[in-house]
C-alpha atoms as a PDB file:
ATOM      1  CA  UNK A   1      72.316  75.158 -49.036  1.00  0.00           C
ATOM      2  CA  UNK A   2      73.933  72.824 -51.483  1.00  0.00           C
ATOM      3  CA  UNK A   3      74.423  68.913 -50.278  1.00  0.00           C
ATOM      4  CA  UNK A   4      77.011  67.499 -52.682  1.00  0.00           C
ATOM      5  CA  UNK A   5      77.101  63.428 -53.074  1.00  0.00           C
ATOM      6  CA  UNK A   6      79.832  61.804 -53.645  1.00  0.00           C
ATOM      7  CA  UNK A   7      79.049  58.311 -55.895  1.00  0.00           C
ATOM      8  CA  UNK A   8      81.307  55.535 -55.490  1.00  0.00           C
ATOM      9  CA  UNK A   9      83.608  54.526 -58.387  1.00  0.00           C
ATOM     10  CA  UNK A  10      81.928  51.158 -60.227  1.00  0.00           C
ATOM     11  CA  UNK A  11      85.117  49.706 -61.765  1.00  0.00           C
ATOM     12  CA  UNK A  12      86.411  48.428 -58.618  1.00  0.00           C
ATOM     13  CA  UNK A  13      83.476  46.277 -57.209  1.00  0.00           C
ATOM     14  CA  UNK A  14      82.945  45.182 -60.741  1.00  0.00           C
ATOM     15  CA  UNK A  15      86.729  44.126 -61.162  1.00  0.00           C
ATOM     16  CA  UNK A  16      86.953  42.312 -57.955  1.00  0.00           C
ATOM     17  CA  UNK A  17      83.910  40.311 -59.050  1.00  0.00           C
ATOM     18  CA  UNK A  18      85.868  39.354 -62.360  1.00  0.00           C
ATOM     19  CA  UNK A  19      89.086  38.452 -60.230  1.00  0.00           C
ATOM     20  CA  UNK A  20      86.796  36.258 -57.708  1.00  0.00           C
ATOM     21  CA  UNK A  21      84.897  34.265 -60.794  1.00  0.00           C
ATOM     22  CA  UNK A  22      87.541  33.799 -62.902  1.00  0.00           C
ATOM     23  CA  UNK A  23      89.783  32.165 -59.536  1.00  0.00           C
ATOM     24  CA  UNK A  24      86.720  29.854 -59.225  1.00  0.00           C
ATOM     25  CA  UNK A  25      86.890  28.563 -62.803  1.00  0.00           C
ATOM     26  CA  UNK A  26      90.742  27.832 -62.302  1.00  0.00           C
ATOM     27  CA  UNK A  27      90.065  26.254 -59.182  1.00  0.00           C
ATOM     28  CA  UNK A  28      87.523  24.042 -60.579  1.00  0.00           C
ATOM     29  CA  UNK A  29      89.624  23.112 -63.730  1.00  0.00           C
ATOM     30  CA  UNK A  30      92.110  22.003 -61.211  1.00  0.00           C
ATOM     31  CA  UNK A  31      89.631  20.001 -58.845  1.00  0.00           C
ATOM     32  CA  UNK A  32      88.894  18.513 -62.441  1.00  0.00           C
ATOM     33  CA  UNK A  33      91.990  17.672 -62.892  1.00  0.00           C
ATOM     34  CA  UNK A  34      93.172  15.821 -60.108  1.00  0.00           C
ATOM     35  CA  UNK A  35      89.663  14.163 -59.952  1.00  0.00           C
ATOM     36  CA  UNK A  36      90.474  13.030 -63.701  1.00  0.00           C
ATOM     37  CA  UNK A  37      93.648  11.614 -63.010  1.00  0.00           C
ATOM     38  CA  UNK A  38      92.417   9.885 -59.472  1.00  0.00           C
ATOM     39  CA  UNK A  39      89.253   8.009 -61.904  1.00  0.00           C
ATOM     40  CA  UNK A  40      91.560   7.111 -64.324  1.00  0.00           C
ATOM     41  CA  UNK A  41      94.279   5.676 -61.707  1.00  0.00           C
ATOM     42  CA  UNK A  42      91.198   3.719 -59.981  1.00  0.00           C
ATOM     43  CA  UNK A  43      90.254   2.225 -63.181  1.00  0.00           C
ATOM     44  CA  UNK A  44      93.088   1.088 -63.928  1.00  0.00           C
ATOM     45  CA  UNK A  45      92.531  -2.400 -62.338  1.00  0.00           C
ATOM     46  CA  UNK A  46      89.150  -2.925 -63.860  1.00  0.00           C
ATOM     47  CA  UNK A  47      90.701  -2.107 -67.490  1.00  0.00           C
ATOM     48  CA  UNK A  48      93.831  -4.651 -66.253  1.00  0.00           C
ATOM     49  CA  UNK A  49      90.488  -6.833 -65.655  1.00  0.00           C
ATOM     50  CA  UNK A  50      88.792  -6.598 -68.477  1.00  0.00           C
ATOM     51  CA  UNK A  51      91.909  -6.864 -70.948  1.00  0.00           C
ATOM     52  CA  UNK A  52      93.079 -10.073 -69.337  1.00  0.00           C
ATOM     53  CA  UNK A  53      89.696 -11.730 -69.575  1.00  0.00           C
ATOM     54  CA  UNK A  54      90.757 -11.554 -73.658  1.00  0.00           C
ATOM     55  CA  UNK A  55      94.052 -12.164 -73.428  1.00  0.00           C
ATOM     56  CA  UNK A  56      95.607 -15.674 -73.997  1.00  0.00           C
ATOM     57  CA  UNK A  57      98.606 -17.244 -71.674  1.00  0.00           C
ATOM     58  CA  UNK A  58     101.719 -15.445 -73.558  1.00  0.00           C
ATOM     59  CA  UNK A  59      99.870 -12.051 -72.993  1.00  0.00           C
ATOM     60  CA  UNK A  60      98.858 -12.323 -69.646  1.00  0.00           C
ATOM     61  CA  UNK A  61     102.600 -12.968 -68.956  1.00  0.00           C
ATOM     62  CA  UNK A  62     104.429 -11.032 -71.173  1.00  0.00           C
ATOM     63  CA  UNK A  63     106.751  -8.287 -70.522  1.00  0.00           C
ATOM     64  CA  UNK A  64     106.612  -5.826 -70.359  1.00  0.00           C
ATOM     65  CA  UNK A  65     102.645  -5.962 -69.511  1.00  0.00           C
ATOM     66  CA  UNK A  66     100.194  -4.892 -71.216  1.00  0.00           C
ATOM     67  CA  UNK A  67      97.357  -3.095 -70.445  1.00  0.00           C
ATOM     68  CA  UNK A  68      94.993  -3.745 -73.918  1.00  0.00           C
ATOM     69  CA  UNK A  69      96.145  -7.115 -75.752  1.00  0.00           C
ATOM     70  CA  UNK A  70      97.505  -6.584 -78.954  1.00  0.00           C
ATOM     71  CA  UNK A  71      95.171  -9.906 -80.306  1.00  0.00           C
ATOM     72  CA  UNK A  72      92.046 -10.547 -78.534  1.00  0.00           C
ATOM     73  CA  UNK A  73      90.769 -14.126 -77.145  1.00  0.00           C
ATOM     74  CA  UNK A  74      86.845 -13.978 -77.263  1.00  0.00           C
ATOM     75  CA  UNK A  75      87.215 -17.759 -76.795  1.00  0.00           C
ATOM     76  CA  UNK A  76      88.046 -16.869 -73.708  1.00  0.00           C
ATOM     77  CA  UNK A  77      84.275 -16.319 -72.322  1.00  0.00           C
ATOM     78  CA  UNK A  78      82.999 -19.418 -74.244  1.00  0.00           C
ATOM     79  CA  UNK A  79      85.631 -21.490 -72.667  1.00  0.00           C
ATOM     80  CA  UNK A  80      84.689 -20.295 -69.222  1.00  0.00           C
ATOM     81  CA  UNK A  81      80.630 -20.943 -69.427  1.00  0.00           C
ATOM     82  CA  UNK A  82      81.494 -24.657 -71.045  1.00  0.00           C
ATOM     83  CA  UNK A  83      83.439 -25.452 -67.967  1.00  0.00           C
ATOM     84  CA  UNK A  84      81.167 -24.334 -65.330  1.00  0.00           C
ATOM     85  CA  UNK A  85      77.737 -23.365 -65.128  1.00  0.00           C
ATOM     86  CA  UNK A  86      77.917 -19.848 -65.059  1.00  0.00           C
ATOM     87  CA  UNK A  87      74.961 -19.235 -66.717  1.00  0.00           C
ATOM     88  CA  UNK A  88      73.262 -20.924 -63.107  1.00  0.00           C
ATOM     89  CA  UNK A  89      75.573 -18.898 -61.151  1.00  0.00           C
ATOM     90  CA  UNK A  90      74.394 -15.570 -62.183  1.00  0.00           C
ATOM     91  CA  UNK A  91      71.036 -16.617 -62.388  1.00  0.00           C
ATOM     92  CA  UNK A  92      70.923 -17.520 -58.301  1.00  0.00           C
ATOM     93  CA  UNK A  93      72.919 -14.311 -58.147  1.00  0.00           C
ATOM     94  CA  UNK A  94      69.861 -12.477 -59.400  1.00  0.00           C
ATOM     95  CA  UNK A  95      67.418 -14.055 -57.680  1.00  0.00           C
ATOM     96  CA  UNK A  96      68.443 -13.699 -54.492  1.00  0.00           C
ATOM     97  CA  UNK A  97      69.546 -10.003 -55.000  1.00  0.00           C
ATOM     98  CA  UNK A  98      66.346  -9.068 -56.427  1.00  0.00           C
ATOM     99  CA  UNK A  99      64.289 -11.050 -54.026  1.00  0.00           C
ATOM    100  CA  UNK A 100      66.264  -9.588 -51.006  1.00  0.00           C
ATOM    101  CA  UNK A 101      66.015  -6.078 -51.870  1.00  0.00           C
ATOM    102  CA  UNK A 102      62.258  -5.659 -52.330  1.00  0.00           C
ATOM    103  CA  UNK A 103      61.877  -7.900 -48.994  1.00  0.00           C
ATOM    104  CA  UNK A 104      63.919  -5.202 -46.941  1.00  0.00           C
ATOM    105  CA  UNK A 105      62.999  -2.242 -48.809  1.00  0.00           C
ATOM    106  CA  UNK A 106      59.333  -3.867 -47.686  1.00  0.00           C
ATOM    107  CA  UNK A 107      60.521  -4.818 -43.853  1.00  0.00           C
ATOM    108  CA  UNK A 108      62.680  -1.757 -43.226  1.00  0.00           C
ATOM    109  CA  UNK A 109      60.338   1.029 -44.118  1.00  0.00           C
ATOM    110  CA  UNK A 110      57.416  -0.049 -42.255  1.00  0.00           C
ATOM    111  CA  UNK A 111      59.705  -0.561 -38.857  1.00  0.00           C
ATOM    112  CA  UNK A 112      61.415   2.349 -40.058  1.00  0.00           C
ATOM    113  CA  UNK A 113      57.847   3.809 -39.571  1.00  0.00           C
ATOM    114  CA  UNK A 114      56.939   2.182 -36.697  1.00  0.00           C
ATOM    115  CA  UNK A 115      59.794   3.383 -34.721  1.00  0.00           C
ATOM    116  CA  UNK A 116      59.671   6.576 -36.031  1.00  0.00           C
ATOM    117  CA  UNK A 117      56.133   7.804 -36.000  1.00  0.00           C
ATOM    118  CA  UNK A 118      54.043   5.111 -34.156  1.00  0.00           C
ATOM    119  CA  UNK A 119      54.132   5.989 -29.984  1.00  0.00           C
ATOM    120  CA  UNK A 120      54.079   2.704 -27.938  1.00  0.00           C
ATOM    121  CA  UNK A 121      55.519   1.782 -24.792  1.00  0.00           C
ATOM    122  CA  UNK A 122      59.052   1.111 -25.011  1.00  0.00           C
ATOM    123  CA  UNK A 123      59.647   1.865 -28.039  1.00  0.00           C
ATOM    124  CA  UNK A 124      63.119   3.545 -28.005  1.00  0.00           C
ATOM    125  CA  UNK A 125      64.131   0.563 -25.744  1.00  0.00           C
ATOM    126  CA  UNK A 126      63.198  -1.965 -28.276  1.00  0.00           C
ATOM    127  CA  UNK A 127      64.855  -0.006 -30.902  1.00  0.00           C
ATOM    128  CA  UNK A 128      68.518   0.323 -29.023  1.00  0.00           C
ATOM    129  CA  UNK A 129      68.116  -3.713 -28.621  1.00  0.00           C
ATOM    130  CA  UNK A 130      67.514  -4.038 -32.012  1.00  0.00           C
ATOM    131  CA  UNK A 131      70.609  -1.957 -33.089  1.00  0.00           C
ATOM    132  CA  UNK A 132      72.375  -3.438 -30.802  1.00  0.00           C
ATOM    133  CA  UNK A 133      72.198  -6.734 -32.472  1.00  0.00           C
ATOM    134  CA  UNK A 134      74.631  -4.947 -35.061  1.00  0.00           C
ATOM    135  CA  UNK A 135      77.529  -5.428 -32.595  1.00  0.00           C
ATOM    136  CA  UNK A 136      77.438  -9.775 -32.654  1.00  0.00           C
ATOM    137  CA  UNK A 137      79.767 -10.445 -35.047  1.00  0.00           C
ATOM    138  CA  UNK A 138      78.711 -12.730 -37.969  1.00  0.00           C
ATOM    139  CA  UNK A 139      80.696 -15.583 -36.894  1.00  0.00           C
ATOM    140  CA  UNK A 140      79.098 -16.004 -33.738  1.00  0.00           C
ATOM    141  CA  UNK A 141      75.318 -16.448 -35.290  1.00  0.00           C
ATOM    142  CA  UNK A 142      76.475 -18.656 -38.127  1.00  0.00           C
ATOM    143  CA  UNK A 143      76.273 -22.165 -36.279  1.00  0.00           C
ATOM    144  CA  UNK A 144      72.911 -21.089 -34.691  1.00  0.00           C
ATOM    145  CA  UNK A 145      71.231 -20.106 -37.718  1.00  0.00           C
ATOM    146  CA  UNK A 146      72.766 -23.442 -39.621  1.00  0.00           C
ATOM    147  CA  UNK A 147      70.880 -25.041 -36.743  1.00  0.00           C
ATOM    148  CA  UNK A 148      68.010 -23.551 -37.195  1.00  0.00           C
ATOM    149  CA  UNK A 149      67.864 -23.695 -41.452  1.00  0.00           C
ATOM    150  CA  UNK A 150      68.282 -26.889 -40.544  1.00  0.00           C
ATOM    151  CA  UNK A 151      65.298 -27.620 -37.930  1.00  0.00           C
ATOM    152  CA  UNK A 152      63.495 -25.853 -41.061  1.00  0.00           C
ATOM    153  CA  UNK A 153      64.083 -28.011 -43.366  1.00  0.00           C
ATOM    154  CA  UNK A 154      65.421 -24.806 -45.377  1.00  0.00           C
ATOM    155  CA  UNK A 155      69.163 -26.415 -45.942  1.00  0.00           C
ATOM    156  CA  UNK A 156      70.061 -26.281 -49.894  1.00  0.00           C
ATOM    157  CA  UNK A 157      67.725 -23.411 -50.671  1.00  0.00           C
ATOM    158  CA  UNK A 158      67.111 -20.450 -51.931  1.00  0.00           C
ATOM    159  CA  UNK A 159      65.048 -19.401 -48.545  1.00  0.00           C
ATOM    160  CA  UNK A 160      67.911 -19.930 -46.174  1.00  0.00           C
ATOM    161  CA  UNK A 161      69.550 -17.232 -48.110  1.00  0.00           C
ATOM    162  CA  UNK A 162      67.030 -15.289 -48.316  1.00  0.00           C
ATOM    163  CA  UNK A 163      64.887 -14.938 -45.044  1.00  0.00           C
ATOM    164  CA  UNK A 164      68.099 -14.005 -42.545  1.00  0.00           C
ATOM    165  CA  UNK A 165      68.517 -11.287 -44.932  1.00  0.00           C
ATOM    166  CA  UNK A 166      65.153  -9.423 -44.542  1.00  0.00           C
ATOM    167  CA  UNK A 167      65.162  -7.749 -41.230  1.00  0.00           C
ATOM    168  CA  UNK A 168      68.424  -6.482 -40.984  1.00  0.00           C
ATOM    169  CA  UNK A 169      68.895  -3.393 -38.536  1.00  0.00           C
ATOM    170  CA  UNK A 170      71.367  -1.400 -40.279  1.00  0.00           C
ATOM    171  CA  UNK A 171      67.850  -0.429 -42.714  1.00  0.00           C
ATOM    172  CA  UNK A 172      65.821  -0.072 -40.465  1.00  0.00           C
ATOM    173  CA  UNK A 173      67.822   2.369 -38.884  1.00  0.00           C
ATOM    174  CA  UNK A 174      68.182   4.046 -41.880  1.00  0.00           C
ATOM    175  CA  UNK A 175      64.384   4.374 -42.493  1.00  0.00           C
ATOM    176  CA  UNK A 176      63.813   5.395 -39.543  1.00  0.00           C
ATOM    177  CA  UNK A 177      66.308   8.127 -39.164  1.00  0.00           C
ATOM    178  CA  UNK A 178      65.128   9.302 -42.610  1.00  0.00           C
ATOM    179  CA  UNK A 179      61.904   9.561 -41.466  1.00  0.00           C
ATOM    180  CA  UNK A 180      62.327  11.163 -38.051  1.00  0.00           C
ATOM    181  CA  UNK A 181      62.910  14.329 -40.351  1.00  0.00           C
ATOM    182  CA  UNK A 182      59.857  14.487 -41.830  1.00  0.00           C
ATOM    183  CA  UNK A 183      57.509  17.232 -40.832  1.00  0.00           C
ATOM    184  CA  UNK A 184      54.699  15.826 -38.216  1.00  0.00           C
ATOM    185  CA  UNK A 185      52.168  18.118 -39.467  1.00  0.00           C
ATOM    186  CA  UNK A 186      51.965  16.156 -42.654  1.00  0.00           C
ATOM    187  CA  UNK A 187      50.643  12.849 -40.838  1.00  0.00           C
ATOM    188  CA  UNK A 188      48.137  15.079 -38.645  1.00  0.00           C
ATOM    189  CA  UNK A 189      46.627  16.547 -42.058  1.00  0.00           C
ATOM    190  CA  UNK A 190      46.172  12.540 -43.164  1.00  0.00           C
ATOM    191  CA  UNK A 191      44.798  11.853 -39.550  1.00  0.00           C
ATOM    192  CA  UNK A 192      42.232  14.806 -40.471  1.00  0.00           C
ATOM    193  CA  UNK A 193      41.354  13.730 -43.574  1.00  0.00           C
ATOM    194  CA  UNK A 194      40.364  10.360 -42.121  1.00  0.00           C
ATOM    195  CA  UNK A 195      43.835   8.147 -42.867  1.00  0.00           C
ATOM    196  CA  UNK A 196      44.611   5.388 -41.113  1.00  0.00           C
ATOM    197  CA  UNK A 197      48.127   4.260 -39.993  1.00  0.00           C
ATOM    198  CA  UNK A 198      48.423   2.081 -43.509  1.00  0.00           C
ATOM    199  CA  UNK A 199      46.860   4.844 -45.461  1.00  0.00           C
ATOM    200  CA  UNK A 200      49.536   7.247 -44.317  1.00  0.00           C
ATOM    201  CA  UNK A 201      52.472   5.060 -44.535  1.00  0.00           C
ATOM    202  CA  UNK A 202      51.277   4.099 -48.400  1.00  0.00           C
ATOM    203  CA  UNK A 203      50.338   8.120 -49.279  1.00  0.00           C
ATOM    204  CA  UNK A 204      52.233  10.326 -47.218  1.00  0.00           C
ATOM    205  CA  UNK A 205      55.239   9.030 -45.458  1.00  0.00           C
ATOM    206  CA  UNK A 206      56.471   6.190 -48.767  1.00  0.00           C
ATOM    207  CA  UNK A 207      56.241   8.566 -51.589  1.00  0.00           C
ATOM    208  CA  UNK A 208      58.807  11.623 -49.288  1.00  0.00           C
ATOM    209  CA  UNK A 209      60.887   8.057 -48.696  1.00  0.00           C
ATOM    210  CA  UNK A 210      62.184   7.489 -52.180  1.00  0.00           C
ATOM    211  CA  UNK A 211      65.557   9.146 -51.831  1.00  0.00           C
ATOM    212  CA  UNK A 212      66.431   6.739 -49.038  1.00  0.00           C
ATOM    213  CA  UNK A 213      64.576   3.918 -50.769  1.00  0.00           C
ATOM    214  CA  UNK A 214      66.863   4.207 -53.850  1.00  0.00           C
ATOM    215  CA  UNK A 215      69.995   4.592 -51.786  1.00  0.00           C
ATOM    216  CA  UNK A 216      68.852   1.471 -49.382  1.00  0.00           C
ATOM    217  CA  UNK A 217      67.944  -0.753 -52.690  1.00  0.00           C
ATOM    218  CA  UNK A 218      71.025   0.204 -54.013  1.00  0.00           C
ATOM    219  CA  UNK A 219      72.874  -0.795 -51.324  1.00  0.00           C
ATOM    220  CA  UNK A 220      71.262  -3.782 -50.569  1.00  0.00           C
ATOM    221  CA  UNK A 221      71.376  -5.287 -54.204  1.00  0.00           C
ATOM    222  CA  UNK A 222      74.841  -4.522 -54.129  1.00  0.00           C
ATOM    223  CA  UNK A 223      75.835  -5.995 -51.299  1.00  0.00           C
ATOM    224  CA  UNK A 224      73.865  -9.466 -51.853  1.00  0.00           C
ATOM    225  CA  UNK A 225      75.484  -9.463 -55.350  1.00  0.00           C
ATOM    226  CA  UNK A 226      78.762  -9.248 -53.733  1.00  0.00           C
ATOM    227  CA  UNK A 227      78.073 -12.066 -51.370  1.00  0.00           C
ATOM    228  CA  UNK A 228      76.772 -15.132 -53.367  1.00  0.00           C
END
């Protein structure tokens, strides 16, 4: 008895493959594209920025405008840092940025931890307290934290910018949620080995943390930068 097979052809698969990769590469020039054109449309302002910081007063107002200056003003800067300090300005600016970000990277990943990992009573009841600080508006908290800069003795320094700033609930939510994903089984195997709660934090839960430390640093830099 004879059993015949019939093979399939291997052009087809092999050309629909082809047709499939090659509209993937013309979708992503086009994604490309548009994404070009969108960066360069939302640079445009900081280019306008930067071009009128060396123009002088015909150029910024001529017309039609124009988006490089056909002479440059480098006088411009000098001119600016003679009439006020900015030299000081930047300086605070750094300080307080810098200083700010390592204290809540510090003060949001061990509550972060805490809520996450440590079991106490009423935990989850302090934590939705604490987040729900996040709903008082700013302007509500600004004449009782004057008052109390000012019962300090804090009033005209850098500290009064600084310490308000350090246990903000936005990152510690952020830790913590970060760190609710992290396998359990990891801290038992410290708890095995003879790690404390300090020893894990440091060792085991810190070093899996550095996506969400970069991201929260980045943030927080960025946003005290912004403010002062």
């Amino acid at each position: 008895m004879d059993i015949s097979r019939v093979l399939p052809k291997a052009g087809r698969p092999r050309a629909v493959s082809m047709g499939r990769k090659r509209s993937k590469q013309v979708g992503n020039i086009v994604v490309f594209i548009v994404l070009a054109w969108l960066g360069f449309g939302f640079s445009i302002p900081f280019i306008w920025m930067v071009g009128g910081s060396i123009k002088n007063i015909a150029g910024i107002y001529a017309y039609p405008p124009q988006l490089i200056p056909q002479t440059f003003e480098y006088l411009n800067f000098v001119e600016v840092f003679k009439r006020m300090p900015f030299n000081l300005f930047f300086r605070n600016s750094a300080y307080i940025a810098i200083t700010v970000t390592i204290g809540v990277l510090a003060t949001a990943s061990m509550g972060g931890y805490a809520f996450a990992r440590l079991r106490f009573p009423g935990r989850d009841k302090i934590f939705l307290l604490y987040l729900a600080t996040m709903m008082v508006p700013g302007a509500v908290t600004m004449i009782p934290r004057f008052a109390m800069m000012h019962a300090f003795g804090w009033i005209n320094t850098h500290i009064a910018l600084i310490v308000p700033a350090l246990c903000g609930p936005w990152s510690t939510f952020m830790m913590r949620q970060f760190m609710v994903t992290i396998p359990r089984e990891l801290e038992d195997a410290a708890k095995i080995d003879g790690c404390g709660y300090f020893r894990t934090y440091f060792t085991i839960l810190l070093p899996l943390c550095k996506p969400v430390l970069a991201t929260l640093g980045m943030m927080t830099f960025m946003g005290q930068w912004n403010a002062f």
